[in-house]
Protein backbone atom coordinates (compact mmCIF):
# COMPACT_ATOMS: atom_id res chain seq x y z
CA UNK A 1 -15.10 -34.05 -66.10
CA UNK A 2 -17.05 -31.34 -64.57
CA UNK A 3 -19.19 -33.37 -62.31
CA UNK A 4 -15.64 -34.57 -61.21
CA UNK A 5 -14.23 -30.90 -60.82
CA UNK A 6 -17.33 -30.06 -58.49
CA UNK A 7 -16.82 -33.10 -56.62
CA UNK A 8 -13.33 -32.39 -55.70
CA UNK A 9 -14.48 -28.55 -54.70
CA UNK A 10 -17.03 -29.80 -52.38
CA UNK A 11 -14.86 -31.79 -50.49
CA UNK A 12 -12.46 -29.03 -50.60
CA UNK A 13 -14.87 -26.68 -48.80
CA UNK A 14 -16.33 -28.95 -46.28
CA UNK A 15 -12.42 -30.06 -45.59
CA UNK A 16 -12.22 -25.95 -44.67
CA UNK A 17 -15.20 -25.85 -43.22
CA UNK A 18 -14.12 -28.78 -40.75
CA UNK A 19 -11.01 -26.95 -40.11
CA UNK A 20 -12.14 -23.70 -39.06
CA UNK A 21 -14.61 -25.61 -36.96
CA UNK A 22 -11.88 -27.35 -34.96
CA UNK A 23 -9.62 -24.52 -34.81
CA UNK A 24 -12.84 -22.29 -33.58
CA UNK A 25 -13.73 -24.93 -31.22
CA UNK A 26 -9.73 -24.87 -29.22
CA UNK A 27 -10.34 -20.99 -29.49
CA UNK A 28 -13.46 -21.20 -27.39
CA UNK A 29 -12.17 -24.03 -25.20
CA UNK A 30 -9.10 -21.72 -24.31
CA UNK A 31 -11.39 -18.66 -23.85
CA UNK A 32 -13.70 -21.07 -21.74
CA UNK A 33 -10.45 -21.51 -19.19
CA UNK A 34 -10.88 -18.70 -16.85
CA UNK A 35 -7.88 -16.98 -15.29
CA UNK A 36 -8.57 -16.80 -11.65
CA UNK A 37 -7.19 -13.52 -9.75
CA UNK A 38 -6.07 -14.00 -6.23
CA UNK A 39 -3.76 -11.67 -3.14
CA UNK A 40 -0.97 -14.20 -1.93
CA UNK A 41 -2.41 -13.89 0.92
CA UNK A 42 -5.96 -15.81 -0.10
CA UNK A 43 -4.78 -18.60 -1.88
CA UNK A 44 -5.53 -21.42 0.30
CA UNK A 45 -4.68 -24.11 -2.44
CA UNK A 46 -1.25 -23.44 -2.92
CA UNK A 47 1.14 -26.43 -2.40
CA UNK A 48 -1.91 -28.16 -0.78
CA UNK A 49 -2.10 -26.84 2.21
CA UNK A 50 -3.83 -23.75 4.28
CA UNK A 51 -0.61 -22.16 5.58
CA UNK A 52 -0.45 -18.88 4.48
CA UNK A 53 2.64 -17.46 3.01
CA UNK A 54 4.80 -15.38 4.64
CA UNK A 55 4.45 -11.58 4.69
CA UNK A 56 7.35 -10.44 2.48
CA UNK A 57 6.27 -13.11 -0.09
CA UNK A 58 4.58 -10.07 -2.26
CA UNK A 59 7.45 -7.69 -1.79
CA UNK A 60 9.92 -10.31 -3.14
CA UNK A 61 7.60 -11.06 -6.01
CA UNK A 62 7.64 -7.46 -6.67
CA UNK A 63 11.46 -7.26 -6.54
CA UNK A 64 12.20 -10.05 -8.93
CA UNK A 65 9.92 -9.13 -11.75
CA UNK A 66 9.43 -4.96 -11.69
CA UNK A 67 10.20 -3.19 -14.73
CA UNK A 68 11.98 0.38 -13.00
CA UNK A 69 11.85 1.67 -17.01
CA UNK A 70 8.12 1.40 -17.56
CA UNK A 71 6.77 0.76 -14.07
CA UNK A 72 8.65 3.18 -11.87
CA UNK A 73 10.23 2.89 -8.52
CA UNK A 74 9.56 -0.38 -6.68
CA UNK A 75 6.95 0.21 -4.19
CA UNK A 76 8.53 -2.16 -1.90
CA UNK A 77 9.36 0.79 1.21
CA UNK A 78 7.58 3.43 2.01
CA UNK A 79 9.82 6.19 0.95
CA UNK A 80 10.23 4.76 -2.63
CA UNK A 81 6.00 4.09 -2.69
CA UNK A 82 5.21 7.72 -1.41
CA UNK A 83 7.50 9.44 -4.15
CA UNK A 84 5.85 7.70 -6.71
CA UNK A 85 2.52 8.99 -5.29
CA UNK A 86 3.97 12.65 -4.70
CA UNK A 87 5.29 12.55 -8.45
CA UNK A 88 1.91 11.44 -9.42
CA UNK A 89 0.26 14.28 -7.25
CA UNK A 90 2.09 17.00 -8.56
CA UNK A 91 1.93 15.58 -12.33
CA UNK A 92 -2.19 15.72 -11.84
CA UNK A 93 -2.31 19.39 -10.04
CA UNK A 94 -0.05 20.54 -12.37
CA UNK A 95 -1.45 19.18 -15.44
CA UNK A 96 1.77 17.31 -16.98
CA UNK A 97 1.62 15.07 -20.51
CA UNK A 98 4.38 12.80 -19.27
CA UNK A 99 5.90 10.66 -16.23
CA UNK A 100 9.25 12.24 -17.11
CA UNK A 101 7.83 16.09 -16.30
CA UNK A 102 8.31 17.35 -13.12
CA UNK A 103 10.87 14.48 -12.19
CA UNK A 104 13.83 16.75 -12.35
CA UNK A 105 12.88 20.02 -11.34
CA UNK A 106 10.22 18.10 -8.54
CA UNK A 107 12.31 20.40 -5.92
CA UNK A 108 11.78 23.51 -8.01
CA UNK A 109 7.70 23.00 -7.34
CA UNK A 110 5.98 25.16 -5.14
CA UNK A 111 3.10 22.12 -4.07
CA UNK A 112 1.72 24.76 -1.11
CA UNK A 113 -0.16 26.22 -3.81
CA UNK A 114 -1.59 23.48 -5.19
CA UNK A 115 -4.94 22.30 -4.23
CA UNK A 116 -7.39 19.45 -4.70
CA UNK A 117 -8.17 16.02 -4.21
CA UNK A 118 -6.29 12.75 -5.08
CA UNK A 119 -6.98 9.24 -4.10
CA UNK A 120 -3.75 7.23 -3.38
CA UNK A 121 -3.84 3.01 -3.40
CA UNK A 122 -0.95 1.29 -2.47
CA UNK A 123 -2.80 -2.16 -2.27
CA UNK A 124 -0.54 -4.62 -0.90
CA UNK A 125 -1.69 -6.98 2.10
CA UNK A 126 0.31 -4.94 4.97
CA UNK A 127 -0.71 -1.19 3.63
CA UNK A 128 -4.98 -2.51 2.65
CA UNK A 129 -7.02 -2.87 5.47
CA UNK A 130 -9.61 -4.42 3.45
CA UNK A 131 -7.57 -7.63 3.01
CA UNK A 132 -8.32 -8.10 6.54
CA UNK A 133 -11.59 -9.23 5.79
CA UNK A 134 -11.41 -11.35 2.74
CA UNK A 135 -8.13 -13.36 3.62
CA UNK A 136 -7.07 -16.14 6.64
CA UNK A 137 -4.81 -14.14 7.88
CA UNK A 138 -4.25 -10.43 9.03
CA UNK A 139 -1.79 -8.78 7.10
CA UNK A 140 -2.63 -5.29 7.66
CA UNK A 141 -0.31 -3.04 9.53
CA UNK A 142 -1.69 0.36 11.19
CA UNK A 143 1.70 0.93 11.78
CA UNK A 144 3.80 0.65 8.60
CA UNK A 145 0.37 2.07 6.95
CA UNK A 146 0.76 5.77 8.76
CA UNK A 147 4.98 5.44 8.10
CA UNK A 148 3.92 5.27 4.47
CA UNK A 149 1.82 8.57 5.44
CA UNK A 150 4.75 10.08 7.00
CA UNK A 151 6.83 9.44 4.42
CA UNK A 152 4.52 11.16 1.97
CA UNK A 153 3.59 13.90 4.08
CA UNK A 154 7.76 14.17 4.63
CA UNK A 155 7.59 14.83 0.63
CA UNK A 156 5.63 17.79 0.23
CA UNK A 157 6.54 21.39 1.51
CA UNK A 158 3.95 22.18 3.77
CA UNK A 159 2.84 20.81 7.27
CA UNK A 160 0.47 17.95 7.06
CA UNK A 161 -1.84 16.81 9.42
CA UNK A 162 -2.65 12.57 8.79
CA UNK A 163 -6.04 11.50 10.30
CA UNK A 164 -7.10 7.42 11.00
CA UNK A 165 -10.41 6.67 12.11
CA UNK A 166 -10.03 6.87 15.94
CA UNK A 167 -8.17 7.08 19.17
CA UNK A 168 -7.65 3.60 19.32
CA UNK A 169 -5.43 3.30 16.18
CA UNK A 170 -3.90 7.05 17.09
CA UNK A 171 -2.70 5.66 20.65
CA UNK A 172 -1.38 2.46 19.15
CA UNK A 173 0.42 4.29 16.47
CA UNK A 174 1.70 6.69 18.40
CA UNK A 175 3.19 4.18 21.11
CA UNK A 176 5.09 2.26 18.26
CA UNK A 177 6.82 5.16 17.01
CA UNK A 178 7.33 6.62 20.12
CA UNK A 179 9.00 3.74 21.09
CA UNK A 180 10.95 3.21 18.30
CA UNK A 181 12.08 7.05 18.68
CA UNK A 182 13.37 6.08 21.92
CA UNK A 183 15.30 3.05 20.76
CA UNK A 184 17.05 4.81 18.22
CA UNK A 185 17.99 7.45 20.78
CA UNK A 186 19.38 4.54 23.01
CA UNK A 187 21.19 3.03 20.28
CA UNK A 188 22.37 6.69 18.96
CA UNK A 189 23.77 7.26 22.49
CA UNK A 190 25.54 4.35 23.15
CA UNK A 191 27.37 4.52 19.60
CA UNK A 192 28.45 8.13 21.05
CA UNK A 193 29.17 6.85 24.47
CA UNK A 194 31.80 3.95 22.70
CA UNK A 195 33.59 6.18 20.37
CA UNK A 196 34.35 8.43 22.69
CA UNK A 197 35.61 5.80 25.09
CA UNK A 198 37.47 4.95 22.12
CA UNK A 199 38.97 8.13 21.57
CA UNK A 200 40.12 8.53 25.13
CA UNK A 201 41.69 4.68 24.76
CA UNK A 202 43.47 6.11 21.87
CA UNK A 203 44.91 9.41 23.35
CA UNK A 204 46.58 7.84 26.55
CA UNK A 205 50.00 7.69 25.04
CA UNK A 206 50.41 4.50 25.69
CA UNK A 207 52.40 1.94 23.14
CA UNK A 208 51.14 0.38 20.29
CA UNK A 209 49.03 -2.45 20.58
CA UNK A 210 50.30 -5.49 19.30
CA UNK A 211 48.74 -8.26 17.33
CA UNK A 212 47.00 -10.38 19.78
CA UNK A 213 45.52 -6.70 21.71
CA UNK A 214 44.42 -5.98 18.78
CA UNK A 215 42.38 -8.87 18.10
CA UNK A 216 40.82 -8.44 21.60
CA UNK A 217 39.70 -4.90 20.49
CA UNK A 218 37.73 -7.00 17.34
CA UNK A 219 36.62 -8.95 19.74
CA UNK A 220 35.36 -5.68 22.15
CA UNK A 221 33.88 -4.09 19.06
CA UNK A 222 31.42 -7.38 18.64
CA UNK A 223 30.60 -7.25 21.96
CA UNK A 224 29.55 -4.07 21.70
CA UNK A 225 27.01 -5.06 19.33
CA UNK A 226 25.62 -7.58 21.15
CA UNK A 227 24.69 -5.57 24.08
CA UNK A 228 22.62 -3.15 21.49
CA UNK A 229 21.37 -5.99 19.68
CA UNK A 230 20.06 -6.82 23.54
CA UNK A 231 19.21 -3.25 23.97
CA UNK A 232 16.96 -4.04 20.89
CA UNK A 233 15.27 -6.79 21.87
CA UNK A 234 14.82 -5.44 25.37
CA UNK A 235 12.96 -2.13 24.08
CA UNK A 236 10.69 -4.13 21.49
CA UNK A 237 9.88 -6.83 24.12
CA UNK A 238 9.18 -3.44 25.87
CA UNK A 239 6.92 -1.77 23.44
CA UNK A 240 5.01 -5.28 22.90
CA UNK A 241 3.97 -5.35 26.87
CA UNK A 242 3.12 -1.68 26.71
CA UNK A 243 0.66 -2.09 23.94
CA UNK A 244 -0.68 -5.33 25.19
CA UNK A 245 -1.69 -3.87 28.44
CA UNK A 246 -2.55 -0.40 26.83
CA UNK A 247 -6.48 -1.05 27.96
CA UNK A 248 -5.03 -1.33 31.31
CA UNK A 249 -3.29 1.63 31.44
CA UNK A 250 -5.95 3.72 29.69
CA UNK A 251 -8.85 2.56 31.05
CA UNK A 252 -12.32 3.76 28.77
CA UNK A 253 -15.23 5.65 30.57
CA UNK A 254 -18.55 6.45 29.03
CA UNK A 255 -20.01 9.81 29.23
CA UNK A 256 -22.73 11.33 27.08
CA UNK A 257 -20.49 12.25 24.02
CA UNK A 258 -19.45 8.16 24.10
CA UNK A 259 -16.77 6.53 25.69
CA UNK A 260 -13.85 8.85 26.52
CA UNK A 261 -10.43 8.22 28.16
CA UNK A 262 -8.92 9.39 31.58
CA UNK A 263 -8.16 12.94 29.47
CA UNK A 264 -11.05 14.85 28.21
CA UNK A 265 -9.69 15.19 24.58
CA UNK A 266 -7.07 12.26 24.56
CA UNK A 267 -6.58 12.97 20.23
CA UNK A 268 -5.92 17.00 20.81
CA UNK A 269 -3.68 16.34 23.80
CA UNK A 270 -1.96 12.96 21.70
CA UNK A 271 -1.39 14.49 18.39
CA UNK A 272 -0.35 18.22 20.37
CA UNK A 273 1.90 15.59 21.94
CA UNK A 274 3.54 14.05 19.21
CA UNK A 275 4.06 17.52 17.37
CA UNK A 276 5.63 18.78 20.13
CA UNK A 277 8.35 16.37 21.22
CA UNK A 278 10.11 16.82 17.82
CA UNK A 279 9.40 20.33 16.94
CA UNK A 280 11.08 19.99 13.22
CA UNK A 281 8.21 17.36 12.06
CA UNK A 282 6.06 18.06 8.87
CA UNK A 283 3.28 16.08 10.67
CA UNK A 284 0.67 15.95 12.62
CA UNK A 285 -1.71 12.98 13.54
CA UNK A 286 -5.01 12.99 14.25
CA UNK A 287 -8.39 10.82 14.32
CA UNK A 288 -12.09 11.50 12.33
CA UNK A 289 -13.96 10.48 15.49
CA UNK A 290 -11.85 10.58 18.85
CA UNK A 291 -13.63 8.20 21.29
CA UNK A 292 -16.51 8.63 20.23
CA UNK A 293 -18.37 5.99 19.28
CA UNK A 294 -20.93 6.10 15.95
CA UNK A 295 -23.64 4.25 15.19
CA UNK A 296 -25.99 3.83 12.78
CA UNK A 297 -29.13 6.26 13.13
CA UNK A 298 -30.85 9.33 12.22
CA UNK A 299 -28.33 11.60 14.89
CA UNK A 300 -25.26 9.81 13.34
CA UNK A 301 -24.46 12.46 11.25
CA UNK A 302 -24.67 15.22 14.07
CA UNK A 303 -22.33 12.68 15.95
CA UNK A 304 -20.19 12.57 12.82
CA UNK A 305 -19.55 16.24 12.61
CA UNK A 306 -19.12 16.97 16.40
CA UNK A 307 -16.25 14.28 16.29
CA UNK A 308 -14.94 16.22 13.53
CA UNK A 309 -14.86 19.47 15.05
CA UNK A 310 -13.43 18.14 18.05
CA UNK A 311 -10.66 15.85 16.73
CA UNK A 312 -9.90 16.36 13.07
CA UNK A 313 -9.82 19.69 11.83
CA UNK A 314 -6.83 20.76 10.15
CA UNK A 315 -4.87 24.15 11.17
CA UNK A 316 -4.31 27.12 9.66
CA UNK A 317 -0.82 26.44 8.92
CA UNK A 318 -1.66 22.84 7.30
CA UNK A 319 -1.45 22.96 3.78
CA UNK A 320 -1.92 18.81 3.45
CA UNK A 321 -4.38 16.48 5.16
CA UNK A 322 -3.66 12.79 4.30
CA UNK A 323 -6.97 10.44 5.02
CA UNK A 324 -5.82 6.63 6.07
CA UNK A 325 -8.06 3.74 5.02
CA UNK A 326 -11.40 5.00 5.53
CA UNK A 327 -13.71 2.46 4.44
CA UNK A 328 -16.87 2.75 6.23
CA UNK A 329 -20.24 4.58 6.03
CA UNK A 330 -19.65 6.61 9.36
CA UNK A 331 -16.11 7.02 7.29
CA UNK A 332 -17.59 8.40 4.20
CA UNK A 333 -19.44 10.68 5.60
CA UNK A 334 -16.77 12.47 7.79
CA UNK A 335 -14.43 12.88 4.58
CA UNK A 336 -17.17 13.70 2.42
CA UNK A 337 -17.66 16.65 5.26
CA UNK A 338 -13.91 17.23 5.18
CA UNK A 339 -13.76 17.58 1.33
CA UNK A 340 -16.47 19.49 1.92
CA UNK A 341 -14.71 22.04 4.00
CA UNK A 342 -11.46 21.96 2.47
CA UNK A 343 -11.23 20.87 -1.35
CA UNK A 344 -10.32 24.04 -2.27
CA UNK A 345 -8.22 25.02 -0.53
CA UNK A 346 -5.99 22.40 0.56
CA UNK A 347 -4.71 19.33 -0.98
CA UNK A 348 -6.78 16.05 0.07
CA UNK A 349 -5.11 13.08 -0.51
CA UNK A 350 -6.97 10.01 0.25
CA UNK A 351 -4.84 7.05 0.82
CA UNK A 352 -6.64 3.72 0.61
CA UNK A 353 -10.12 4.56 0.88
CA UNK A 354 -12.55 2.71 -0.72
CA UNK A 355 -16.03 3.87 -0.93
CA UNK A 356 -18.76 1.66 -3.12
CA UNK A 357 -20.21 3.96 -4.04
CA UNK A 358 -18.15 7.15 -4.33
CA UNK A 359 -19.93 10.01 -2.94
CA UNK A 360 -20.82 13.03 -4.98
CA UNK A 361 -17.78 15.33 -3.15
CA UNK A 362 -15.17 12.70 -4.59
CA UNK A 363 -16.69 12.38 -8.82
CA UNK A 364 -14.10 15.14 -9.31
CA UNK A 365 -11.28 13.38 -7.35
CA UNK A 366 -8.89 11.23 -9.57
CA UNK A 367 -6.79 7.97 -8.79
CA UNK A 368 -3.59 9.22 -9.58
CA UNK A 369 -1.40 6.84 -8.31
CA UNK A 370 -2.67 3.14 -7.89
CA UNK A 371 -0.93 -0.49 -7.10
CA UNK A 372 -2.56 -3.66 -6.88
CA UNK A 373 -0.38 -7.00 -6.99
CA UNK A 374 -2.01 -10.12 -7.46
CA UNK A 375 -1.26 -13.86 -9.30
CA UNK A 376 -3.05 -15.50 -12.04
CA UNK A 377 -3.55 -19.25 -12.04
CA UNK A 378 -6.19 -21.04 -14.52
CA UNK A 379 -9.41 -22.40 -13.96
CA UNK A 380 -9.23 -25.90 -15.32
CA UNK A 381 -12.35 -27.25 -14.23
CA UNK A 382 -13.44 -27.90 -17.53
CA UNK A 383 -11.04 -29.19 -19.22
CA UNK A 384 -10.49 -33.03 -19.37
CA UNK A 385 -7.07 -32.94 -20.78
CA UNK A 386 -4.89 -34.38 -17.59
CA UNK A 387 -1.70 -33.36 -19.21
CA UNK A 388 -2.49 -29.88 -19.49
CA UNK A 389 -3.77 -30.27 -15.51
CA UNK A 390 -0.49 -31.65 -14.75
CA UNK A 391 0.94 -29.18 -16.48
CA UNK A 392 -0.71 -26.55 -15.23
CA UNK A 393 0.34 -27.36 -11.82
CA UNK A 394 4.04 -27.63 -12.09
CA UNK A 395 4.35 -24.21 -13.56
CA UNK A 396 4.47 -21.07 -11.36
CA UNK A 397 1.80 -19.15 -11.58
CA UNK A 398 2.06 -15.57 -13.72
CA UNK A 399 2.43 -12.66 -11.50
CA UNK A 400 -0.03 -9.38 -12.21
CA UNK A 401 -0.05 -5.96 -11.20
CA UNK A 402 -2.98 -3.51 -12.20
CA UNK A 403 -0.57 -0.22 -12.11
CA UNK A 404 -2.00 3.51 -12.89
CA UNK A 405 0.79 6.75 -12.38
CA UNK A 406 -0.64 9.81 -13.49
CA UNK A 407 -0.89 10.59 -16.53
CA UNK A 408 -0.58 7.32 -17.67
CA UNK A 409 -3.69 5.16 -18.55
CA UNK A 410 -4.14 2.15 -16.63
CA UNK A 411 -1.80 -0.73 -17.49
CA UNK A 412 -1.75 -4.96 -16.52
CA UNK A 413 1.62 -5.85 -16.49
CA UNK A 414 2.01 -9.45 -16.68
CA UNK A 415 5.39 -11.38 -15.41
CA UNK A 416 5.35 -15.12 -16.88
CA UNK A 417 9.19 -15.73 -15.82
CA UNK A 418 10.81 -13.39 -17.53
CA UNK A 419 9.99 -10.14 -16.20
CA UNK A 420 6.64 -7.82 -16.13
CA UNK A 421 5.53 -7.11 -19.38
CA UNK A 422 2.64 -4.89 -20.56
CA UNK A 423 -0.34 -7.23 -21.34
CA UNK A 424 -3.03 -4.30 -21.96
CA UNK A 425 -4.01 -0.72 -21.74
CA UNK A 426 -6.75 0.55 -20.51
CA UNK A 427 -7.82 4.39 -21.05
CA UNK A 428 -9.43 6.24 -18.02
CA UNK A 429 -13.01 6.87 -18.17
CA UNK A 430 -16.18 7.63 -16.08
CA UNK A 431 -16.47 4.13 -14.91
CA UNK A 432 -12.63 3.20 -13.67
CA UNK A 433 -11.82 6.10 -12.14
CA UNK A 434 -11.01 4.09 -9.08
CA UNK A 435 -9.78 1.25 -10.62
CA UNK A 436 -10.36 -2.25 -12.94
CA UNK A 437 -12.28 -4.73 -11.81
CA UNK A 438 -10.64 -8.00 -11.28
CA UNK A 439 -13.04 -9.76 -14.12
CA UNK A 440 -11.49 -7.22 -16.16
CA UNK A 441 -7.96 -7.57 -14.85
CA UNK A 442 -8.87 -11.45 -15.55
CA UNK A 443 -9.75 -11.21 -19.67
CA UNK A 444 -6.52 -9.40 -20.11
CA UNK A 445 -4.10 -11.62 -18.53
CA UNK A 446 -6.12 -14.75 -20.95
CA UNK A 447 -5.49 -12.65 -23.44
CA UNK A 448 -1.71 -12.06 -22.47
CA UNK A 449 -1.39 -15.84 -22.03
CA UNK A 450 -3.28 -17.07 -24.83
CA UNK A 451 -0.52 -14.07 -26.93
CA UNK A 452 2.53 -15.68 -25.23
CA UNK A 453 1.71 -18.99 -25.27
CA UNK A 454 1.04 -18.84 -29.77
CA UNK A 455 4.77 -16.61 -29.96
């Protein structure tokens, strides 16, 4: 009887032993299936083919998923995206506890006196210039990239001066917006120009129109849009030619200080330029290094900070200087000079540089405001289960976003159909300062799908 008893036991235990080894076994088969991170923009396998996807395709993912309760305004313009990052600003110079302080009164602030450095990432394709080098197509827009400056200078009290890397992107810029300045002006003045034709039509005492006149003034009022939808056209057809042939206009000379323009000082005499056809802008922009060109030696650094000194030094009256997507050595340098000069006493905001790694000048500085979209898909490489392949590939693949907003730790939000939820927190420490890294992004999302897929 109690040979029989132990019997029984034994095969009792190795029955639970057998169990736990299978269950074991799917847990490190499932934790073996890697989650692969990737920008819209890179993923060359999608529907089997190399055609990238079109440029809003991360702003509409954005749309259809954000959570506006726990993730804040949709960065999806620049407006909304730079009052997040002002909110954030003020929350870290002011020392708030919450994402709800500050939000009411924000008007009540006085930011001139605040001072300091921030770093700013607003990583989608159009707004990061390093995409440019890791996906097939260029995404990046100087353009819309400064209008998100602008928009966040527009947001604090003082005068701000916004600095790219050179003349180059500063003449570019400036041509776009110039000429978009003078299209709305067009389009401004010929609204004017038809309602007061309108109002003299309508003052001539003459009878009432009937039915059929006044379907021909429907029909007038459409026209009328059609010649400033051709206005349109006409002035972006326009501003296309003009920057097209810009090297044609401009011709580039070389002199001892590097390659210069027909002007001596094309950035003072640009950015003096663009201040002071609409006296009642907050901005200014400027350039780190002019036309000068920088290479790599041991006078590079000399060169550096006679660019500087020549091109981007703020003025007195400047409370704000907003750095655009420096990424470079010759980069680092001339903002590590600029912190340098300024940290305390103006605020530095750094928006979309990426230094690996950071410099000494920026250990203090703090991501307060961060955005990086991507989309998960997994890894099945490994597996030999076709179903779950097939599987795999008829289902959308989970949408991410690695989100920070001062003083919030860093969250993954995780959107498999039904929204963004929070997948993981991550507290803020020496070593993410600037960010996660997308292994780490990666373990939480297997984590988040491995949670939703057992609930």
């Amino acid at each position: 009887m109690f040979l029989l008893y132990f019997m029984s036991s034994l095969l009792m235990v190795s029955s639970l032993q057998s169990h736990q080894y299978k269950y074991y076994g799917r847990r490190r088969q499932q934790s073996a299936t890697s989650i692969i991170l990737f920008n819209v923009v890179d993923d060359s396998n999608s529907n089997n083919n190399n055609i990238p996807p079109p440029v809003d395709t991360m702003r509409t993912m954005l749309e259809s998923s954000w959570n506006t309760i726990k993730m804040g305004r949709i960065p999806v313009d620049a407006e909304a995206a730079a009052k997040e990052a002002y909110l954030s600003i003020i929350r870290a110079a002011t020392g708030a506890t919450t994402v709800d302080d500050c939000e009411d009164n924000i008007k009540e602030e006085d930011d001139t006196n605040i001072v300091g450095t921030f770093f700013v990432d607003l990583l989608l394709p159009s707004y990061d210039i390093k995409q440019v080098q890791k996906g097939q197509t260029n995404l990046y827009d100087e353009v819309a990239a400064v209008e998100y400056c602008i928009s966040l200078a527009n947001c604090f009290k003082g005068k701000t001066e916004i600095i790219v890397r050179d003349d180059k992107t500063l003449q570019t810029v400036t041509k776009v917006l110039d000429a978009r300045e003078r299209n709305k002006n067009i389009m401004m003045k010929e609204d004017n120009n038809v309602d007061v034709k309108i109002d003299e039509e309508d003052h001539d005492g003459n009878d009432v129109k009937d039915d059929d006149e006044n379907d021909k003034s429907v029909g007038d009022d459409l026209f009328v849009g059609e010649e400033t939808t051709t206005t349109t056209n006409n002035m972006d057809s326009y501003r296309q030619k003009l920057i097209s042939n810009w090297d044609e206009q401009d011709p580039i000379t070389t002199s001892e200080d590097g390659p210069k323009s027909k002007s001596e000082d094309s950035t003072i005499e640009t950015s003096s330029a663009s201040s002071s056809s609409s006296s009642n802008k907050s901005y200014r922009l400027a350039s780190l290094f002019g036309n000068v060109r920088i290479d790599q030696g041991p006078d590079m650094a000399t060169r550096i900070i006679q660019a500087l000194r020549n091109n981007a030094l703020a003025k007195d009256d400047e409370d704000n200087i907003i750095i655009l997507s420096a990424i470079g050595k010759d980069e680092m340098v001339a903002v590590r000079a600029l912190v340098t000069k300024y940290g305390n006493e103006k605020k530095i905001i750094l928006v979309n540089c990426q230094f690996q790694p950071t410099p000494r000048e920026l250990l203090s500085a703090e991501t307060v405001y961060s955005v990086l979209p991507l989309m998960a898909r997994k890894n099945m490489k490994n597996d030999n289960n076709n179903n779950n392949n097939n599987n795999n590939n008829n289902t959308i693949p989970p949408k991410v976003v690695c989100l920070r907003r001062y003083p919030k730790n860093w969250e993954i939000f995780v959107d498999v159909g039904n929204g963004y939820e929070l997948a993981e927190t991550v507290p803020i420490n020496g070593s993410n300062k600037r960010g996660l890294s997308t292994e780490f992004i990666a373990r939480g999302v297997a984590r988040h799908l491995d949670f939703v897929s057992r609930r």
